[in-house]
Protein backbone atom coordinates (compact mmCIF):
# COMPACT_ATOMS: atom_id res chain seq x y z
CA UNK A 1 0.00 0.00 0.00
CA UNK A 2 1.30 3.40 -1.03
CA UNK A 3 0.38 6.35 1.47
CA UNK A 4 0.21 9.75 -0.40
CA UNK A 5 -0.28 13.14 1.76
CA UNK A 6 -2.69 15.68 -0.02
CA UNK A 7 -2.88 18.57 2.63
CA UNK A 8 -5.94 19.56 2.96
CA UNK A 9 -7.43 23.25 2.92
CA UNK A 10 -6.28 24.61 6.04
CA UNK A 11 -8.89 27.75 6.29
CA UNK A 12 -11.69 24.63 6.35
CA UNK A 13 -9.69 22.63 9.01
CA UNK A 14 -9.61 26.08 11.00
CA UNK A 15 -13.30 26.78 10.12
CA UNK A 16 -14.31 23.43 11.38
CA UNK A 17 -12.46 23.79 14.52
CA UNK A 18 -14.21 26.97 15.51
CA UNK A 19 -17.16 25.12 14.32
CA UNK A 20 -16.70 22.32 16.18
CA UNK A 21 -15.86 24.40 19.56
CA UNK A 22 -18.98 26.56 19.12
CA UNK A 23 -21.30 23.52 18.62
CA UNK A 24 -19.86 22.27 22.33
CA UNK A 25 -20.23 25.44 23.50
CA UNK A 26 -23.74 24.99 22.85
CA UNK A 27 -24.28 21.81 23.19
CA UNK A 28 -23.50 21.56 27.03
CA UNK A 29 -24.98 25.29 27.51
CA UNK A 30 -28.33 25.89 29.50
CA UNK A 31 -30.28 25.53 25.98
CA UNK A 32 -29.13 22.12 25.26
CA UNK A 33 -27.80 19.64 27.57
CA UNK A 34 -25.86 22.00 30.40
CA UNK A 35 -28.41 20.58 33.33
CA UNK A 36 -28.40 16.92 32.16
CA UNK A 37 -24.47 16.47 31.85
CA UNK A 38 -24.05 18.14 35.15
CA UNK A 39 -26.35 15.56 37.11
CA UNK A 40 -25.01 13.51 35.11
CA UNK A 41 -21.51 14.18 36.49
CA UNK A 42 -22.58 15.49 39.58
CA UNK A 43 -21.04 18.74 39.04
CA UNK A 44 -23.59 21.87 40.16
CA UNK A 45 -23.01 24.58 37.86
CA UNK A 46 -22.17 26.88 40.50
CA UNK A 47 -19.11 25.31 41.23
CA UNK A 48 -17.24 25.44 38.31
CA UNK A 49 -13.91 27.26 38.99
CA UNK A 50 -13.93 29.78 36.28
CA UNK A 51 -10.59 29.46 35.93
CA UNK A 52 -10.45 25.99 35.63
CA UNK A 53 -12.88 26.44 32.78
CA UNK A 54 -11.00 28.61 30.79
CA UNK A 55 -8.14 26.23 31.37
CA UNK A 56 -10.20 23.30 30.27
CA UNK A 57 -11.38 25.19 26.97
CA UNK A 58 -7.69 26.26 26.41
CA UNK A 59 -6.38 22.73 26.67
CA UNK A 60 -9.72 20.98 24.72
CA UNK A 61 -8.38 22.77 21.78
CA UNK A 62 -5.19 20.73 21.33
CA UNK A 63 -7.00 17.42 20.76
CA UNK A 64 -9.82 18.87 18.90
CA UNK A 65 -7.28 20.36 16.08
CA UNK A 66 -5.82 17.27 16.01
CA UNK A 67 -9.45 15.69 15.23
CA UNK A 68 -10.39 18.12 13.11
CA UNK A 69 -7.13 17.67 10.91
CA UNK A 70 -7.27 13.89 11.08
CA UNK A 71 -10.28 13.87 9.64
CA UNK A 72 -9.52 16.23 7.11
CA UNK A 73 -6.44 13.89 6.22
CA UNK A 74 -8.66 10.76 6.07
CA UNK A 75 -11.17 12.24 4.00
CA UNK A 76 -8.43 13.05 1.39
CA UNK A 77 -7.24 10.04 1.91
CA UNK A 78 -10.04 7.86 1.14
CA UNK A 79 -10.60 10.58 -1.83
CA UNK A 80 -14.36 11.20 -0.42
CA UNK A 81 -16.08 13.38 -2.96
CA UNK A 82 -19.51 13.22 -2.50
CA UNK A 83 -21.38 14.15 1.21
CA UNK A 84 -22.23 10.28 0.94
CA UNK A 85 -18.32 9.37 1.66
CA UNK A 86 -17.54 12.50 3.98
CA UNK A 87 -20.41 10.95 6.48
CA UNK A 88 -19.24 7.52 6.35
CA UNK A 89 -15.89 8.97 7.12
CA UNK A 90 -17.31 10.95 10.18
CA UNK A 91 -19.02 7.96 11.51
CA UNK A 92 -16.40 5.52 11.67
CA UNK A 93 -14.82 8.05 13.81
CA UNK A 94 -17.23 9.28 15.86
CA UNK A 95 -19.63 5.84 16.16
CA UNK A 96 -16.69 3.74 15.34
CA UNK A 97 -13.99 5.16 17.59
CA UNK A 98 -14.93 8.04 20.12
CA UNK A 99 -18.48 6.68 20.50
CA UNK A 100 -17.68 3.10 21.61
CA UNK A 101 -14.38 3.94 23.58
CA UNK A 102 -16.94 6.25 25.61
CA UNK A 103 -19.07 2.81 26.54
CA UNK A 104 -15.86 1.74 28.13
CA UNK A 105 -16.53 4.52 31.12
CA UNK A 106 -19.67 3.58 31.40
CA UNK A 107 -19.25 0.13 32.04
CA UNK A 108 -15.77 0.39 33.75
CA UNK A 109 -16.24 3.76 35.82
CA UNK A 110 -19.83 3.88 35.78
CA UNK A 111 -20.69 6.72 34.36
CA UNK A 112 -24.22 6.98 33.52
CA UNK A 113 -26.11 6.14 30.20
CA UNK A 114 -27.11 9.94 30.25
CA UNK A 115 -23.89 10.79 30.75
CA UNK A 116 -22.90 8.66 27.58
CA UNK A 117 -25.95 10.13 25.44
CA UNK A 118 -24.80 13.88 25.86
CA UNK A 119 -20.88 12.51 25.21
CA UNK A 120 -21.30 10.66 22.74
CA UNK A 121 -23.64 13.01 20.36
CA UNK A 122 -21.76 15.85 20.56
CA UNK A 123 -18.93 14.05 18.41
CA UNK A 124 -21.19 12.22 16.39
CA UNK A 125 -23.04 15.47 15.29
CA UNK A 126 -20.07 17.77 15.28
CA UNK A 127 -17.79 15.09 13.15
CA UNK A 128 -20.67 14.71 10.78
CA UNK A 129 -21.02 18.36 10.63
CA UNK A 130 -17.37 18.98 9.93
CA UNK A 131 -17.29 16.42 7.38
CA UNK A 132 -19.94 17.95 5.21
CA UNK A 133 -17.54 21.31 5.42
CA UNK A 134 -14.65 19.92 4.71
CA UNK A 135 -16.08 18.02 1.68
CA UNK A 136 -17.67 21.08 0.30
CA UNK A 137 -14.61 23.67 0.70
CA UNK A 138 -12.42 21.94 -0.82
C-alpha cells in the first residue's frame, strides 16, 4: 500500500475547529444539555472554577485540532467526494472510535447512560457536521 499526503485546505480545518468548539459550547450550555451532563456528572453549575474552565477550553483545543485535521487527512485520503463518503468517514470516527471507547466509562467507571448520550452526540453530530464542510470547501 502506497500512502500519499494531499494537505488539505487549512482555512476549512480552521473553520471546522471553531465550528466544532462553538457547537460544544452549545451543546453543554443551559439551551441544550448543560443541566443533564451536570447531574449527570454530579457537578452543580455553581461550582465550576472559572478558571479551571478557561483552562479546560484552552487545553480541549489541542485534541480537537488534532481531530479536526485527522479527519480532514482521512477524507483526502479515502478521496471522499460526495457528502455520501464524507459521512461515512465521520461515523467511523465518531460511532466507530470516540463513541464506543466512551461505553468503556460507562461500564468500567460507571458513568451513567445519560452521561454517555450527551458525550457521545456531541462528536457524532459535530464530526458529521465537519465532514460535510470539509467536503464542500475543498
Amino acid at each position: 500500500m502506497s500512502f500519499s499526503f494531499e494537505m488539505p485546505n487549512i482555512l476549512a480545518v480552521v473553520a471546522c475547529h471553531i465550528l466544532y468548539m462553538g457547537l460544544g459550547a452549545f451543546w453543554y450550555s443551559p439551551l441544550m444539555f448543560a443541566a443533564p451532563w451536570s447531574r449527570a456528572v454530579g457537578i452543580k453549575p455553581g461550582d465550576i472554577d472559572p478558571k479551571a474552565g478557561a483552562n479546560a477550553m484552552l487545553l480541549g483545543n489541542i485534541p480537537t485540532f488534532i481531530g479536526v485535521l485527522t479527519l480532514a487527512v482521512l477524507l483526502r485520503f479515502v478521496k471522499a467526494d460526495g457528502l455520501g463518503d464524507a459521512l461515512a468517514v465521520a461515523n467511523l470516527i465518531a460511532v466507530g472510535l470516540l463513541a464506543s471507547h466512551l461505553t468503556t466509562l460507562v461500564t468500567f467507571e460507571r458513568r451513567s447512560w445519560t452521561w454517555y448520550l450527551i458525550s457521545a452526540g456531541y462528536p457524532i453530530v459535530g464530526y458529521n457536521l465537519m465532514a460535510v464542510v470539509l467536503t464542500l470547501w475543498r
